[in-house]
PDB file of N, CA and C in Angstrom:
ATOM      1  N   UNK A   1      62.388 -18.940-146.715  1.00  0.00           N
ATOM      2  CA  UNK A   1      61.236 -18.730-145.857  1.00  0.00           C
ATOM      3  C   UNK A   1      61.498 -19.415-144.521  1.00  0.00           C
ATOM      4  N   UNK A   2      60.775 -19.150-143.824  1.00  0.00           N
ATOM      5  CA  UNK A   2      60.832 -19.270-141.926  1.00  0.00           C
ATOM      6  C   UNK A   2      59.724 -18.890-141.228  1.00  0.00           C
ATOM      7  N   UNK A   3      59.633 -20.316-140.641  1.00  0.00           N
ATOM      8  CA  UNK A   3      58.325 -20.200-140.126  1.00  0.00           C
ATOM      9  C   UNK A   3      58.257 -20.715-138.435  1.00  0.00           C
ATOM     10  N   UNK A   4      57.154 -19.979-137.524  1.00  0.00           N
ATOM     11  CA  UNK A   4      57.325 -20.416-135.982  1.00  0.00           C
ATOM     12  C   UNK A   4      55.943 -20.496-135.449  1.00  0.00           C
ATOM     13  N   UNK A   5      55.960 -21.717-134.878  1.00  0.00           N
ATOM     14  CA  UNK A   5      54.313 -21.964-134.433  1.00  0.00           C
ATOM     15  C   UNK A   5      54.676 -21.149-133.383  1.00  0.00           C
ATOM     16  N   UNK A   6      52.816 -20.608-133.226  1.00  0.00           N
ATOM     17  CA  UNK A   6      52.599 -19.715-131.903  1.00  0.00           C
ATOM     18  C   UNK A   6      52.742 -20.565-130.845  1.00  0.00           C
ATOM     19  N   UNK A   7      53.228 -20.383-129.413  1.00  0.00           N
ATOM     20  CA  UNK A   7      53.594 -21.178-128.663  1.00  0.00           C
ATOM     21  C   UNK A   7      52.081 -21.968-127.722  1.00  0.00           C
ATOM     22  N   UNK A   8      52.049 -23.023-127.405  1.00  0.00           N
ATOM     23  CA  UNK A   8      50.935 -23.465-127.146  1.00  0.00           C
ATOM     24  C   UNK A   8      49.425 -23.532-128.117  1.00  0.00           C
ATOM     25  N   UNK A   9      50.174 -23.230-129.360  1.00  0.00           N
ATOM     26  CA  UNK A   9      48.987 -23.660-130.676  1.00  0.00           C
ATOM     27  C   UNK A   9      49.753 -24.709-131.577  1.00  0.00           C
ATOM     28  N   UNK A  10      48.291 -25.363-132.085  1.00  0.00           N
ATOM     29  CA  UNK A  10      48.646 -26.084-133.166  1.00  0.00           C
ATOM     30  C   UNK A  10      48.251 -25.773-134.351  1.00  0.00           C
ATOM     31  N   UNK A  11      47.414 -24.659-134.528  1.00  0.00           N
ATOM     32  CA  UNK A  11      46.609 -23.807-135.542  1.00  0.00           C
ATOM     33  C   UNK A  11      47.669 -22.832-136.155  1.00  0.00           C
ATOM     34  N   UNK A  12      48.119 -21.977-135.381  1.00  0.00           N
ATOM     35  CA  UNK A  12      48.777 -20.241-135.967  1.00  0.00           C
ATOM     36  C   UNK A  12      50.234 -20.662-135.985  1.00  0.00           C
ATOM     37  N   UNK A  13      50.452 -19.793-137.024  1.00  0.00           N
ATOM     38  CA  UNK A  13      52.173 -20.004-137.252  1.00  0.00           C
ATOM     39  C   UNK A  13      52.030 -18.585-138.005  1.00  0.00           C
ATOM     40  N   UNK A  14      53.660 -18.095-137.977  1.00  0.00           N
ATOM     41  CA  UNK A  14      53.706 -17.278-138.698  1.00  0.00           C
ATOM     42  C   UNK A  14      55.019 -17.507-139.483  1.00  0.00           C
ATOM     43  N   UNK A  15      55.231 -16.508-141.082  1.00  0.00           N
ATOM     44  CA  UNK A  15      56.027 -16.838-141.870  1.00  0.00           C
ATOM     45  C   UNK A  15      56.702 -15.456-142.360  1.00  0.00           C
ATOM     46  N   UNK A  16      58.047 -15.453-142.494  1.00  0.00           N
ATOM     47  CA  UNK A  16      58.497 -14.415-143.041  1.00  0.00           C
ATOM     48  C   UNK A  16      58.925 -14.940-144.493  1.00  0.00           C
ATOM     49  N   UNK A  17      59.446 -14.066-145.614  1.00  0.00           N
ATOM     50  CA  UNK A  17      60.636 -14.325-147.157  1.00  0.00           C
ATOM     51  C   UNK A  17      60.803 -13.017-147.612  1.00  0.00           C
ATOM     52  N   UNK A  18      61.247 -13.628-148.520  1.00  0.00           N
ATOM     53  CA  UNK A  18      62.636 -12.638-149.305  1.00  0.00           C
ATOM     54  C   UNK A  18      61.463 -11.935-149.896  1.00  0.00           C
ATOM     55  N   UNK A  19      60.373 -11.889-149.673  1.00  0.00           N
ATOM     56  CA  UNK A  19      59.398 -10.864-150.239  1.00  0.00           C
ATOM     57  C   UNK A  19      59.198  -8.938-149.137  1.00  0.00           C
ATOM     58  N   UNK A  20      59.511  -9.596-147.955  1.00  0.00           N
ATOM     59  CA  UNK A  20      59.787  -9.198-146.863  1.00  0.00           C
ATOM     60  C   UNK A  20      58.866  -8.878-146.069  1.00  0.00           C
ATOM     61  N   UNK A  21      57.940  -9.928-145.932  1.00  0.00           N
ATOM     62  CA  UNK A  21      56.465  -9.716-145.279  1.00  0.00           C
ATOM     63  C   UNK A  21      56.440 -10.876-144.356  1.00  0.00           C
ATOM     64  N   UNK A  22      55.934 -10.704-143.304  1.00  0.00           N
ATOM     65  CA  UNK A  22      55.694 -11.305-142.327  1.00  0.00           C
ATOM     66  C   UNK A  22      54.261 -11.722-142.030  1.00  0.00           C
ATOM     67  N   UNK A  23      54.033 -12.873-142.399  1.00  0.00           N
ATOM     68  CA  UNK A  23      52.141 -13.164-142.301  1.00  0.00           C
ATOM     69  C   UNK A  23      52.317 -13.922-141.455  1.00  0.00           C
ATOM     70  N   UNK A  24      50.721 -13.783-140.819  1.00  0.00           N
ATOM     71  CA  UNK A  24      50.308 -15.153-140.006  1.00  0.00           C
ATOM     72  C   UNK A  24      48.970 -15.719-140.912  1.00  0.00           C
ATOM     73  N   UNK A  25      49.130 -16.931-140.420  1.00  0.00           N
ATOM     74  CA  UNK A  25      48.535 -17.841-140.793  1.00  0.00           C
ATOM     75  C   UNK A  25      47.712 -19.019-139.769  1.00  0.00           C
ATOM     76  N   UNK A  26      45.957 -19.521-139.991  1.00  0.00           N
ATOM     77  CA  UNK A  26      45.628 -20.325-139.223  1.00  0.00           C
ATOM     78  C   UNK A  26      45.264 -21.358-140.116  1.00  0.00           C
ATOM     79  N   UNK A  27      45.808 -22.835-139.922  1.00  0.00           N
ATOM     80  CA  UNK A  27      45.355 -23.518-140.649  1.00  0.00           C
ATOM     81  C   UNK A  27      43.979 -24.254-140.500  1.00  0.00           C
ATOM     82  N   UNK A  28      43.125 -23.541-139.764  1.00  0.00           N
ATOM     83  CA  UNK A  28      41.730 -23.558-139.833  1.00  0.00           C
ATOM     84  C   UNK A  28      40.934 -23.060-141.192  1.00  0.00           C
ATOM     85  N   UNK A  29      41.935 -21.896-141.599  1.00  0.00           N
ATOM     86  CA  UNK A  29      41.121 -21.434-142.618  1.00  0.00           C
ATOM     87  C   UNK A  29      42.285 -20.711-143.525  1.00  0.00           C
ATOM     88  N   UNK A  30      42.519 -21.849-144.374  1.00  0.00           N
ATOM     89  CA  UNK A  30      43.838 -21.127-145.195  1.00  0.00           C
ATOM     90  C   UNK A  30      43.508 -20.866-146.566  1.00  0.00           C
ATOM     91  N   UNK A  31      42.311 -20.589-146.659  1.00  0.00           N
ATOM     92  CA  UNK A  31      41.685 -19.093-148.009  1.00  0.00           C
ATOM     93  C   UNK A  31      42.636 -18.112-147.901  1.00  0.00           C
ATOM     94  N   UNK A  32      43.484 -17.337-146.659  1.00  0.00           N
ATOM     95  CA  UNK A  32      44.009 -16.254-146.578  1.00  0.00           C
ATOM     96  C   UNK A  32      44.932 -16.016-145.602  1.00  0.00           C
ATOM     97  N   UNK A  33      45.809 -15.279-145.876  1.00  0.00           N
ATOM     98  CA  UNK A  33      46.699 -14.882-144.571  1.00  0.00           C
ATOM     99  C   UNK A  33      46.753 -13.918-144.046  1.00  0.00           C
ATOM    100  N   UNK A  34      47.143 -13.541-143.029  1.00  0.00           N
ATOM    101  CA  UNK A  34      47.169 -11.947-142.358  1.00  0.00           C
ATOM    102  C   UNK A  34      48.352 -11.439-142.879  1.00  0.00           C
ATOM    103  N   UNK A  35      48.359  -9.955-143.713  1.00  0.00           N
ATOM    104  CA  UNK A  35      50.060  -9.660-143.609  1.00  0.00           C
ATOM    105  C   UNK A  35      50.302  -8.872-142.179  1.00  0.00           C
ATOM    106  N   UNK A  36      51.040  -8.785-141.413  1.00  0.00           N
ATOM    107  CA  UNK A  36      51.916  -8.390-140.220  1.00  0.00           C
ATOM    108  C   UNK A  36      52.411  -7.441-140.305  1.00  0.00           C
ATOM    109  N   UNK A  37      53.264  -7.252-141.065  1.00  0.00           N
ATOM    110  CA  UNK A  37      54.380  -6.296-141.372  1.00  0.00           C
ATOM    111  C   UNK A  37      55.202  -6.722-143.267  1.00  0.00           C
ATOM    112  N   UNK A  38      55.375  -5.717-143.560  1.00  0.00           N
ATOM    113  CA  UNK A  38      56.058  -5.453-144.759  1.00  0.00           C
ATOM    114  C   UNK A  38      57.210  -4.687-144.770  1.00  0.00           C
ATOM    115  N   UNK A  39      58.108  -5.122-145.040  1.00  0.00           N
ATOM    116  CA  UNK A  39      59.510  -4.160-145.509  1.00  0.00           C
ATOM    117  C   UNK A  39      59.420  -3.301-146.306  1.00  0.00           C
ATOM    118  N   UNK A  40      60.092  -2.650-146.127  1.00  0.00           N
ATOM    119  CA  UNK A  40      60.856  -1.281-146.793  1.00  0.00           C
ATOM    120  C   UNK A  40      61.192  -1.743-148.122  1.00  0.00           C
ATOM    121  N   UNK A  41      61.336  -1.414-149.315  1.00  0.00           N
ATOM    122  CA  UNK A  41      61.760  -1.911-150.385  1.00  0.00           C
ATOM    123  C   UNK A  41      61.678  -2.962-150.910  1.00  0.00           C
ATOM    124  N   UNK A  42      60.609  -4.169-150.058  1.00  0.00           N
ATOM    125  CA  UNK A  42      60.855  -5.379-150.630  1.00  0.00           C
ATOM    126  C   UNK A  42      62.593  -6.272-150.143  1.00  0.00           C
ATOM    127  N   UNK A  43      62.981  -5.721-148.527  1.00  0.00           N
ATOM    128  CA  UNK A  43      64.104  -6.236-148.044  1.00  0.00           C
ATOM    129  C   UNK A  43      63.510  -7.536-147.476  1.00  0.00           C
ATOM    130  N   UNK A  44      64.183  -8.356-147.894  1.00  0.00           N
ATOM    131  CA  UNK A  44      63.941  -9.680-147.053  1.00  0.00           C
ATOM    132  C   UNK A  44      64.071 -10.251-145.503  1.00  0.00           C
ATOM    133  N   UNK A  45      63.538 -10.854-145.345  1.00  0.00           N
ATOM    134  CA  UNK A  45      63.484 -10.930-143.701  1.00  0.00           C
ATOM    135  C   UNK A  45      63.514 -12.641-143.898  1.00  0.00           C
ATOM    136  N   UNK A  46      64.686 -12.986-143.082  1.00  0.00           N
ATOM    137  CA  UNK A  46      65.420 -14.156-143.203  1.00  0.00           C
ATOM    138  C   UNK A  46      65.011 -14.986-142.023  1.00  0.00           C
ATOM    139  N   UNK A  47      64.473 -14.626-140.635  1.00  0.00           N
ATOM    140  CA  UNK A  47      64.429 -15.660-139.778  1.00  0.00           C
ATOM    141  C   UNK A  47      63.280 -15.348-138.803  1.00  0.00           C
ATOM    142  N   UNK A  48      62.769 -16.226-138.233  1.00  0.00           N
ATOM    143  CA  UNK A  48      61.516 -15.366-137.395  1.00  0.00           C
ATOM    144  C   UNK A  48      61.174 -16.313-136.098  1.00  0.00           C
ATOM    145  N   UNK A  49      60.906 -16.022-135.176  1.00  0.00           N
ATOM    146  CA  UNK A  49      61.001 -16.923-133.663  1.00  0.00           C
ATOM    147  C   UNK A  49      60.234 -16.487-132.465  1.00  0.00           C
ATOM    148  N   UNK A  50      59.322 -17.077-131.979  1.00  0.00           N
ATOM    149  CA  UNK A  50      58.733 -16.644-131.013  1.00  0.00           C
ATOM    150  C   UNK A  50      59.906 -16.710-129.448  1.00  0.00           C
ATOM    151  N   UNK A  51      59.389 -15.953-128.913  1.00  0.00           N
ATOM    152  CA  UNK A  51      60.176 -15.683-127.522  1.00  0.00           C
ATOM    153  C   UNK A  51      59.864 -16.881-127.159  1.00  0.00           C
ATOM    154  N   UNK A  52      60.685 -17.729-125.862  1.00  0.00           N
ATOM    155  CA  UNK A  52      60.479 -18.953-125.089  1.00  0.00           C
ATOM    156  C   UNK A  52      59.177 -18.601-123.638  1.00  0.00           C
ATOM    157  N   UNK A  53      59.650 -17.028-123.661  1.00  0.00           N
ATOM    158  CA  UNK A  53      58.658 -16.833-121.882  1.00  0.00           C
ATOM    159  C   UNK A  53      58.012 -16.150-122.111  1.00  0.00           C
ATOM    160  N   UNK A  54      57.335 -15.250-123.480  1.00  0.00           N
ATOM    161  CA  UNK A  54      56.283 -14.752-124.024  1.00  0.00           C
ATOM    162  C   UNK A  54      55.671 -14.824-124.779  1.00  0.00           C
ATOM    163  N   UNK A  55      54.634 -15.123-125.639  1.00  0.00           N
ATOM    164  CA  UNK A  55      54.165 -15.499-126.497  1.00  0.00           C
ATOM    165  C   UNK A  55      53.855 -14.038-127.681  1.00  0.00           C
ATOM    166  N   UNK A  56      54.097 -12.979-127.196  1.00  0.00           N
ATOM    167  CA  UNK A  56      53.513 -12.001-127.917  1.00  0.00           C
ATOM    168  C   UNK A  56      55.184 -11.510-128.125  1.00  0.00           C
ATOM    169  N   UNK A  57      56.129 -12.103-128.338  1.00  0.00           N
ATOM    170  CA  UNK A  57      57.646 -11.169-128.469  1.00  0.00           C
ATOM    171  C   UNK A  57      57.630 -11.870-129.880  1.00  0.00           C
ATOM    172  N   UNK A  58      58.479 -11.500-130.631  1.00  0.00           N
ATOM    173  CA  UNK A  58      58.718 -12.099-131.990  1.00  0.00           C
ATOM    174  C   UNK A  58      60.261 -11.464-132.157  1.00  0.00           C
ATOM    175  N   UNK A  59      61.086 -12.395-132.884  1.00  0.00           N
ATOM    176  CA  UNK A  59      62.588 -12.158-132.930  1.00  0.00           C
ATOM    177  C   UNK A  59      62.589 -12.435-134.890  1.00  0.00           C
ATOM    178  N   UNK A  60      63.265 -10.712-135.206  1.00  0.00           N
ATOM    179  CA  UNK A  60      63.314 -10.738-136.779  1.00  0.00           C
ATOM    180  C   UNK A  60      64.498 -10.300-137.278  1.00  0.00           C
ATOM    181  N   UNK A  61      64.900 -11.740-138.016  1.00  0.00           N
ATOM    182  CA  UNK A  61      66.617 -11.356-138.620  1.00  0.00           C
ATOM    183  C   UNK A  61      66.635 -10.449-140.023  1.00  0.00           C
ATOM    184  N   UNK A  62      66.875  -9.674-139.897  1.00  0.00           N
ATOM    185  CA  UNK A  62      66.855  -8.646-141.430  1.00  0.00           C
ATOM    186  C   UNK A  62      68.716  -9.145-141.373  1.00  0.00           C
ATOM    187  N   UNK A  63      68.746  -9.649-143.012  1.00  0.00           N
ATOM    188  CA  UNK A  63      70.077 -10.200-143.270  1.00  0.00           C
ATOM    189  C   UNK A  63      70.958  -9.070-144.104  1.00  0.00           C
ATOM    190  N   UNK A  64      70.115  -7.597-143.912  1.00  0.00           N
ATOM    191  CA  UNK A  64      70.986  -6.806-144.689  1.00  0.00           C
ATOM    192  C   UNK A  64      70.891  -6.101-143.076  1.00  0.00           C
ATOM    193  N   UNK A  65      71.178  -5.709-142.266  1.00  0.00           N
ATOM    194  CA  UNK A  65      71.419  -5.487-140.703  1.00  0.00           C
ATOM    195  C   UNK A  65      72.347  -6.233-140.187  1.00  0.00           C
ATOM    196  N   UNK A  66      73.638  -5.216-139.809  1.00  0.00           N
ATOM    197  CA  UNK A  66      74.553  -6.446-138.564  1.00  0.00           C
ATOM    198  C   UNK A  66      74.150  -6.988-137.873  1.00  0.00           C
ATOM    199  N   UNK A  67      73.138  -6.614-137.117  1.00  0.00           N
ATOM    200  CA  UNK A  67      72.664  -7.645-135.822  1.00  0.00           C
ATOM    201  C   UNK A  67      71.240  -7.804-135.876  1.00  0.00           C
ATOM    202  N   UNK A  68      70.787  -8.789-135.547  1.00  0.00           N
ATOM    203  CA  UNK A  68      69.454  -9.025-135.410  1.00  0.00           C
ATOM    204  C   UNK A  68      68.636  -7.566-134.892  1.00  0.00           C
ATOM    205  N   UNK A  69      67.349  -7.543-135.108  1.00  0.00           N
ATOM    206  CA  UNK A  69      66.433  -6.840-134.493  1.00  0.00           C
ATOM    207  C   UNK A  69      65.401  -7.426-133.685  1.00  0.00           C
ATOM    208  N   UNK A  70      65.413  -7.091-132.198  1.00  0.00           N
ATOM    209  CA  UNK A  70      64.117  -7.958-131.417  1.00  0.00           C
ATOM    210  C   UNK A  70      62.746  -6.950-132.192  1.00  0.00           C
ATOM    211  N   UNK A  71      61.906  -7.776-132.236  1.00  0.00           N
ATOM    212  CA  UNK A  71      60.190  -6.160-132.433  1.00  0.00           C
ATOM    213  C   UNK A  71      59.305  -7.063-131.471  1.00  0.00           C
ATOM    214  N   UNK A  72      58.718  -6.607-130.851  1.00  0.00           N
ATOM    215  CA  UNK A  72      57.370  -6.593-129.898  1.00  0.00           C
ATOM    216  C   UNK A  72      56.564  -6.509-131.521  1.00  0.00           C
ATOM    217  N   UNK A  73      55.442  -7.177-131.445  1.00  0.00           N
ATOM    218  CA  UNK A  73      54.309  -7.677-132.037  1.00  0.00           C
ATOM    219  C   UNK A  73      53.127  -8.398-131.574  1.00  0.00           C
ATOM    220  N   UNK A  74      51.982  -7.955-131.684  1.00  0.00           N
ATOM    221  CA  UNK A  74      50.872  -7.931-130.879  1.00  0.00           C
ATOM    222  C   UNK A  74      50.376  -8.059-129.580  1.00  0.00           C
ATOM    223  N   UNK A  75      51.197  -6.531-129.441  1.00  0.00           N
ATOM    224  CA  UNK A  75      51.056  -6.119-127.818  1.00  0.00           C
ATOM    225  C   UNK A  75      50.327  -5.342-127.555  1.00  0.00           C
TER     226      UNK A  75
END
């Protein structure tokens, strides 16, 4: 699992795993999480990173992919 605070929060983070779902999470109220995105088959998603000069870019390593994939997420 891999996890990246939203930039300029201390509340939201989000988390990817080998489940292959990508949630966010506020620890204001952690009854529940948002799912984001879900993989294809249950492929795992290995790394996850907010951009440095945007806050809405998200960087997602799928470890069965040669190269990383950038995705835009909540734009």
């Amino acid at each position: 699992m891999s996890r990246s605070w939203l930039p300029d929060s201390s509340d939201i983070f989000v988390s990817v795993g080998a489940d292959g779902s990508l949630r966010a999470f506020d620890l204001r109220t952690l009854e529940h999480s948002t799912i984001l995105y879900e993989s294809a088959a249950d492929t795992p998603l290995a790394r996850i990173s907010f951009s440095n000069r945007e806050q809405y870019v998200l960087f997602l390593l799928f470890p069965s992919f040669p190269r990383s994939l950038p995705s835009l997420l909540f734009a």
